[in-house]
Protein backbone atom coordinates (compact mmCIF):
# COMPACT_ATOMS: atom_id res chain seq x y z
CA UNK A 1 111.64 86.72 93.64
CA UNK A 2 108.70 85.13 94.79
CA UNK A 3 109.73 85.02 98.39
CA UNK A 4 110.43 88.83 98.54
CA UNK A 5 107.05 89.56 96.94
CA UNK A 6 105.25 87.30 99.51
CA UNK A 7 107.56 88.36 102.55
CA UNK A 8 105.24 89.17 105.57
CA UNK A 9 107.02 92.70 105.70
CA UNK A 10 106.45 93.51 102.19
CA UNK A 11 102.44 92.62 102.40
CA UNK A 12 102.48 94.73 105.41
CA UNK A 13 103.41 97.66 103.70
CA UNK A 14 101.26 96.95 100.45
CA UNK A 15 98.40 96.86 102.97
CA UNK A 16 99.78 100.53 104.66
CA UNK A 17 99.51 101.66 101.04
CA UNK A 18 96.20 100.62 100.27
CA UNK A 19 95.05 101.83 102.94
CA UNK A 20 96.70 105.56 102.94
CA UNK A 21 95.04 105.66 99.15
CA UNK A 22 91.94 104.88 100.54
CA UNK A 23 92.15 101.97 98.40
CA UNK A 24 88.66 99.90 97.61
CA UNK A 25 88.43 96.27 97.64
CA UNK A 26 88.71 94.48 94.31
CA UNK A 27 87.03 92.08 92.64
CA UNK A 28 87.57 89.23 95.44
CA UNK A 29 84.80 92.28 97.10
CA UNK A 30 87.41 92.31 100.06
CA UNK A 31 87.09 95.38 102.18
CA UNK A 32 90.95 96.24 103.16
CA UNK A 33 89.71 96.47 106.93
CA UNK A 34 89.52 92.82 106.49
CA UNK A 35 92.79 92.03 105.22
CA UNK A 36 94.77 92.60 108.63
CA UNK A 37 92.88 89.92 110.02
C-alpha cells in the first residue's frame, strides 16, 4: 500500500490537485511552487 501511495505518478497528481485548489503550504511552511523541484 505504501508503494502505491508513494508512487512518483500518484505524488504527481496530488501535487496537480493542490495546485488546481489553490492549495497553501502547510505547516512544513512549503509553498507548493516549491514542491516540483
Amino acid at each position: 500500500m505504501m508503494n502505491q501511495i508513494l508512487s512518483r505518478d500518484n505524488l504527481i497528481q496530488a501535487i496537480k490537485r493542490v495546485e488546481r485548489n489553490k492549495g497553501s503550504h502547510g505547516v512544513d511552511d512549503m509553498p507548493v511552487q516549491n514542491l516540483n523541484n
